[in-house]
PDB file of N, CA and C in Angstrom:
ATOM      1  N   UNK A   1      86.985  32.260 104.296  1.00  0.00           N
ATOM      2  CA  UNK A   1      86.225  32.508 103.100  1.00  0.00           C
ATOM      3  C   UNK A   1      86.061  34.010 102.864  1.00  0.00           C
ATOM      4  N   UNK A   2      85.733  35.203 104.207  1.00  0.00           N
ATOM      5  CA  UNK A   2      85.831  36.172 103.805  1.00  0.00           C
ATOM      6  C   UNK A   2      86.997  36.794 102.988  1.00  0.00           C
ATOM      7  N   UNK A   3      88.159  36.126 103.893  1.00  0.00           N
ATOM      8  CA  UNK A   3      89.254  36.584 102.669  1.00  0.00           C
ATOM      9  C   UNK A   3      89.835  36.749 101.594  1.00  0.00           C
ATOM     10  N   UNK A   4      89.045  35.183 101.145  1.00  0.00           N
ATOM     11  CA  UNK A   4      89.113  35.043  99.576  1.00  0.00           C
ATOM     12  C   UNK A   4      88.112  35.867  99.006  1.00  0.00           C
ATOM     13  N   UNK A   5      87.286  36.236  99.434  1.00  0.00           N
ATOM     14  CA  UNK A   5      85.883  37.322  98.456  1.00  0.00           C
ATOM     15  C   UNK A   5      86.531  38.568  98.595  1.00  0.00           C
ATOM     16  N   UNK A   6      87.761  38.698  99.456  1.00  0.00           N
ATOM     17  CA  UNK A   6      87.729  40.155  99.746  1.00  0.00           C
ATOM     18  C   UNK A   6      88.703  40.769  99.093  1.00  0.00           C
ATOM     19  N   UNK A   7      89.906  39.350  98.637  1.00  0.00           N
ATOM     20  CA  UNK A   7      90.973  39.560  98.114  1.00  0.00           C
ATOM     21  C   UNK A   7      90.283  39.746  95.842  1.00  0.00           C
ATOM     22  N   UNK A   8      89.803  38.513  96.261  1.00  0.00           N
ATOM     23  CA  UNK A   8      89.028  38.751  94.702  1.00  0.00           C
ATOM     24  C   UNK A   8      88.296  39.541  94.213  1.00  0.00           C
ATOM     25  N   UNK A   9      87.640  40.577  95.111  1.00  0.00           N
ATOM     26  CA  UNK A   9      86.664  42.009  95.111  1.00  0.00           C
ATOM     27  C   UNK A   9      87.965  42.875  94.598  1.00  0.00           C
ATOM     28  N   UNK A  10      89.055  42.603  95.475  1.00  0.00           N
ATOM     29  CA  UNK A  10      89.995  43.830  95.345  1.00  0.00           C
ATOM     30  C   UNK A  10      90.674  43.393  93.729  1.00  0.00           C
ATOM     31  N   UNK A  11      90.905  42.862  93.055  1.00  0.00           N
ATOM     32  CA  UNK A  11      91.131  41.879  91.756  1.00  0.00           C
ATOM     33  C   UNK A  11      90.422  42.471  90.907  1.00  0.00           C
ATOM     34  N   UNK A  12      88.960  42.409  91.130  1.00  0.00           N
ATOM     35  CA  UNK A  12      87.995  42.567  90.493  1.00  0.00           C
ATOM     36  C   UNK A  12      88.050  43.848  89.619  1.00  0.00           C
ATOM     37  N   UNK A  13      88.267  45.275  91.228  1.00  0.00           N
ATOM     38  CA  UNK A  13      88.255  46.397  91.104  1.00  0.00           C
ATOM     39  C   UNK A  13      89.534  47.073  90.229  1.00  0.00           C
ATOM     40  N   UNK A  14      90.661  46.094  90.580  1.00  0.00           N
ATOM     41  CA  UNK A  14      91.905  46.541  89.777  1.00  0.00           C
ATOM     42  C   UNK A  14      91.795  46.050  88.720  1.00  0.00           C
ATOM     43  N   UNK A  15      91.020  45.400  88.396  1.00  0.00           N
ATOM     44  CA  UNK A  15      91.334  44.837  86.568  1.00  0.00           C
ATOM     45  C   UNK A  15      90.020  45.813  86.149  1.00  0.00           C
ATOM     46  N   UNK A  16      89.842  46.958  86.557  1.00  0.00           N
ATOM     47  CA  UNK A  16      88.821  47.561  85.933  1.00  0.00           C
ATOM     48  C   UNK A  16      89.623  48.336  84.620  1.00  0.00           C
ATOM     49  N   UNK A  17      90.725  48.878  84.816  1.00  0.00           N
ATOM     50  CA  UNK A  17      91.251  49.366  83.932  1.00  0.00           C
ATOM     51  C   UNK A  17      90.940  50.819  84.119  1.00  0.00           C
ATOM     52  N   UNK A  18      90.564  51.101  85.111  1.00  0.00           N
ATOM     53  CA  UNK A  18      90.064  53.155  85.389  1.00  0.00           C
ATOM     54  C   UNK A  18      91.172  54.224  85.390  1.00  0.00           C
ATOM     55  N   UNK A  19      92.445  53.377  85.913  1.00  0.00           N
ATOM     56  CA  UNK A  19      93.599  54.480  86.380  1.00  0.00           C
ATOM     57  C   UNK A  19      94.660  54.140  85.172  1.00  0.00           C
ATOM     58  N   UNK A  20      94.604  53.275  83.755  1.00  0.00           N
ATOM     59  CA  UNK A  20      95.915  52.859  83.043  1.00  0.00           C
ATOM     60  C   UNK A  20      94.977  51.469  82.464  1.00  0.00           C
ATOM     61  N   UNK A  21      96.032  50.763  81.980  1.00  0.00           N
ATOM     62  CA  UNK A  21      95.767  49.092  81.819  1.00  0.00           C
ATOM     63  C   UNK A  21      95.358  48.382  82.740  1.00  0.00           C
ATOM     64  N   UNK A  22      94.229  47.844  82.261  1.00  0.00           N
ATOM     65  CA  UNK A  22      94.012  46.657  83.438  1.00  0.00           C
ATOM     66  C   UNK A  22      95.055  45.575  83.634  1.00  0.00           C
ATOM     67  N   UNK A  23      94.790  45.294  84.963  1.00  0.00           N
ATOM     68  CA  UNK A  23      95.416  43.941  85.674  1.00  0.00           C
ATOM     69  C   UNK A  23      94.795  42.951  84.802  1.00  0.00           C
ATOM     70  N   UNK A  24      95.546  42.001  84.691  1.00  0.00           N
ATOM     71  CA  UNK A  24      94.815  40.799  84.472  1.00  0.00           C
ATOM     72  C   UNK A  24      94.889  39.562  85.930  1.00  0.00           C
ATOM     73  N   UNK A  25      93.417  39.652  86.186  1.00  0.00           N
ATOM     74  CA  UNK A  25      93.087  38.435  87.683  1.00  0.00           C
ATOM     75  C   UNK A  25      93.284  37.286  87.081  1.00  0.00           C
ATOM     76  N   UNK A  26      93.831  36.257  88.363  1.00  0.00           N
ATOM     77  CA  UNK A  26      93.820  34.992  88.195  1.00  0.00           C
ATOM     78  C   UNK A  26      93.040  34.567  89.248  1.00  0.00           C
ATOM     79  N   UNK A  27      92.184  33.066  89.068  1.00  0.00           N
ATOM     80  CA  UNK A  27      92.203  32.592  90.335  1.00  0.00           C
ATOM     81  C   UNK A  27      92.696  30.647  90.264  1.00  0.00           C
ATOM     82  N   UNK A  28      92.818  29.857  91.052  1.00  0.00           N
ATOM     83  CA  UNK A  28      92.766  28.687  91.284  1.00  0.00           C
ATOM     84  C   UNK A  28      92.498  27.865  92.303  1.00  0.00           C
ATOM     85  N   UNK A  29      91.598  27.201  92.448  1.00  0.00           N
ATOM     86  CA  UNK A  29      90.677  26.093  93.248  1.00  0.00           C
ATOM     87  C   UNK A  29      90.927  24.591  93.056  1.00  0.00           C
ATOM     88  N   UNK A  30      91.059  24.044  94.225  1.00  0.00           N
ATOM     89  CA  UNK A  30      91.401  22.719  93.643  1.00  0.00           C
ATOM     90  C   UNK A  30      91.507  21.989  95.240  1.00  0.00           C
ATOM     91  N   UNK A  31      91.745  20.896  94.847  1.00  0.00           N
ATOM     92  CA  UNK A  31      91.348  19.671  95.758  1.00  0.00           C
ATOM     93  C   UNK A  31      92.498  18.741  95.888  1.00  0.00           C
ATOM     94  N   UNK A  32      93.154  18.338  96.911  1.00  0.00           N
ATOM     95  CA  UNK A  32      94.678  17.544  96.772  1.00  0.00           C
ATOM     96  C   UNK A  32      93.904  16.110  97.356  1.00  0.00           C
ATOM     97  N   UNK A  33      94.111  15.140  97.296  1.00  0.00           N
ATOM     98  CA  UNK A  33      93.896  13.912  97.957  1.00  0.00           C
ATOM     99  C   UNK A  33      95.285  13.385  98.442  1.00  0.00           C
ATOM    100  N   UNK A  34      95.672  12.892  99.682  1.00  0.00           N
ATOM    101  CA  UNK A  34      96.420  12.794  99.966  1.00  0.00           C
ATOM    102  C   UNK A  34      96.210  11.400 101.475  1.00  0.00           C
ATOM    103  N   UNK A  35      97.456  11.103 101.902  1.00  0.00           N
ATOM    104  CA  UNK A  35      97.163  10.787 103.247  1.00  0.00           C
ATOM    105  C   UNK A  35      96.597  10.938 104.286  1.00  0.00           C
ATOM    106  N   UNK A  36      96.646  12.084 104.630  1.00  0.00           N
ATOM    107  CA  UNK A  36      96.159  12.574 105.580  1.00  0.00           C
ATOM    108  C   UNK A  36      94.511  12.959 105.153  1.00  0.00           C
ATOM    109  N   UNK A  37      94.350  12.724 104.029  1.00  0.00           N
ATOM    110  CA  UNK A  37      92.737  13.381 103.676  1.00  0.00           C
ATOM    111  C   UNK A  37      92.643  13.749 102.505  1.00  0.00           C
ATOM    112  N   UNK A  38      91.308  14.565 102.246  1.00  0.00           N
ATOM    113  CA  UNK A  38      91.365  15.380 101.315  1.00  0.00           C
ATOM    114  C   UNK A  38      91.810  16.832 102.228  1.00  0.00           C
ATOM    115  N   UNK A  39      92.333  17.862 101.109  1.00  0.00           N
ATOM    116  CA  UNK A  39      92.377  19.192 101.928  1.00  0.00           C
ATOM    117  C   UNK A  39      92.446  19.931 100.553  1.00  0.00           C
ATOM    118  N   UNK A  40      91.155  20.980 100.583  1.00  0.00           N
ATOM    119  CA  UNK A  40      91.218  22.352  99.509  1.00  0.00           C
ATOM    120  C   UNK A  40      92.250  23.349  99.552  1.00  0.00           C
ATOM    121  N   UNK A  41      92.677  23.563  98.209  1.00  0.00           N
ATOM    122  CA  UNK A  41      93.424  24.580  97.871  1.00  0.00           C
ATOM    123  C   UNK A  41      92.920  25.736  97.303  1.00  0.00           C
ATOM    124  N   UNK A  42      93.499  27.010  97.133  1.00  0.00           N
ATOM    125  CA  UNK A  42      92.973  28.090  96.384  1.00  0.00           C
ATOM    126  C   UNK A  42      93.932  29.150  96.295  1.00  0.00           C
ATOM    127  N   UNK A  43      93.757  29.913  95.387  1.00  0.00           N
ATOM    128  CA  UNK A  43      94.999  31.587  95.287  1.00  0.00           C
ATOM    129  C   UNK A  43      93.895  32.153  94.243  1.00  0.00           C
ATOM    130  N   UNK A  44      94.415  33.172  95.020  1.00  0.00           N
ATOM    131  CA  UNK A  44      93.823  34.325  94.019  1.00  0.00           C
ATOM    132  C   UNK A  44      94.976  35.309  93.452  1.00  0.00           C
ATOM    133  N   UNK A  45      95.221  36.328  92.255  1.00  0.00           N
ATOM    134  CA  UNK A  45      96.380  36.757  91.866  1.00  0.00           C
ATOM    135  C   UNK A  45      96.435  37.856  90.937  1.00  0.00           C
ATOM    136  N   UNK A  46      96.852  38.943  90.554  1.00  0.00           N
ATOM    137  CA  UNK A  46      97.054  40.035  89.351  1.00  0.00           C
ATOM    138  C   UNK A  46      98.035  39.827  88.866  1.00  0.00           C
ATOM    139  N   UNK A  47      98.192  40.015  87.156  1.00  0.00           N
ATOM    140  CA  UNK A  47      99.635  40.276  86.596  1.00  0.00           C
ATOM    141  C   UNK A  47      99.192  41.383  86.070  1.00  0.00           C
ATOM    142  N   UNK A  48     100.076  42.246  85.504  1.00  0.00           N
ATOM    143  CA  UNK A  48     100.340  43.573  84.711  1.00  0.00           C
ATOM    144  C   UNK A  48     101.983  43.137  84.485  1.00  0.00           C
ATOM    145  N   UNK A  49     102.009  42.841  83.025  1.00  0.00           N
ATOM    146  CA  UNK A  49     103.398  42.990  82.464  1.00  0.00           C
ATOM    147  C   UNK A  49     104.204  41.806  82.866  1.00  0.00           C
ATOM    148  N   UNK A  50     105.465  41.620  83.418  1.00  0.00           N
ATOM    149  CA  UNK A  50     106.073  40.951  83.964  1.00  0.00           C
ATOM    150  C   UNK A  50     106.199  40.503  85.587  1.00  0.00           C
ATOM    151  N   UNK A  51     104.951  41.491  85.923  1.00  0.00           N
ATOM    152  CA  UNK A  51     104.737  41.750  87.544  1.00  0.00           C
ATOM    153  C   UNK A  51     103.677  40.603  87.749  1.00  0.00           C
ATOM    154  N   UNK A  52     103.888  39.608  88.765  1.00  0.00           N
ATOM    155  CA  UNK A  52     102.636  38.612  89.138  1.00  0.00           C
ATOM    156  C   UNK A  52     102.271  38.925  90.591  1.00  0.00           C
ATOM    157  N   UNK A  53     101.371  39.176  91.220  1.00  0.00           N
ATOM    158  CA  UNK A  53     101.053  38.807  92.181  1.00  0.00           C
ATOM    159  C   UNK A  53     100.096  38.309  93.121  1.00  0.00           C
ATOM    160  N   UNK A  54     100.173  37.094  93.761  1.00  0.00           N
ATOM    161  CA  UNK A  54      99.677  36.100  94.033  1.00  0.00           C
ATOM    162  C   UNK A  54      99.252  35.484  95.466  1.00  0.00           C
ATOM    163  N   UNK A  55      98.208  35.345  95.957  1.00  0.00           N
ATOM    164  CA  UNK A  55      97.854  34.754  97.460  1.00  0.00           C
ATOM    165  C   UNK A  55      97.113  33.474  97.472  1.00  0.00           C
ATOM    166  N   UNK A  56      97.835  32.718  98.112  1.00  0.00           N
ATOM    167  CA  UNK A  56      97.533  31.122  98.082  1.00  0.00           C
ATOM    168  C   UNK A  56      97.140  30.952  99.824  1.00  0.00           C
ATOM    169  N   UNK A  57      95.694  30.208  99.653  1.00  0.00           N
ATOM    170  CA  UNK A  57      95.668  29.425 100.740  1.00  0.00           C
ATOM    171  C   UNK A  57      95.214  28.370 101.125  1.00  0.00           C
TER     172      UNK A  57
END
């Protein structure tokens, strides 16, 4: 959990727009049901332009 606050802090700070255009943040949360269980999903992510980038866990 720290990682996800820490990765989305850093998101946060880059879509400020201080140094150029802001990033635009993504995030997604979600829930799979499956065989084995339920098990949570999540990513957090920036685009600028044609550039995405993205951390899923």
């Amino acid at each position: 959990m720290k990682v996800v606050a820490a990765l989305l802090a850093l998101v946060l700070v880059a879509s400020c727009g201080a140094d150029g255009a802001p990033l635009r943040p993504s995030a997604n949360l979600g829930i799979n049901i499956g065989p084995n269980g339920i098990s949570p999903s999540a990513s957090v992510g920036a685009s600028k332009g044609p550039v995405k980038v993205s951390v899923g866990l």
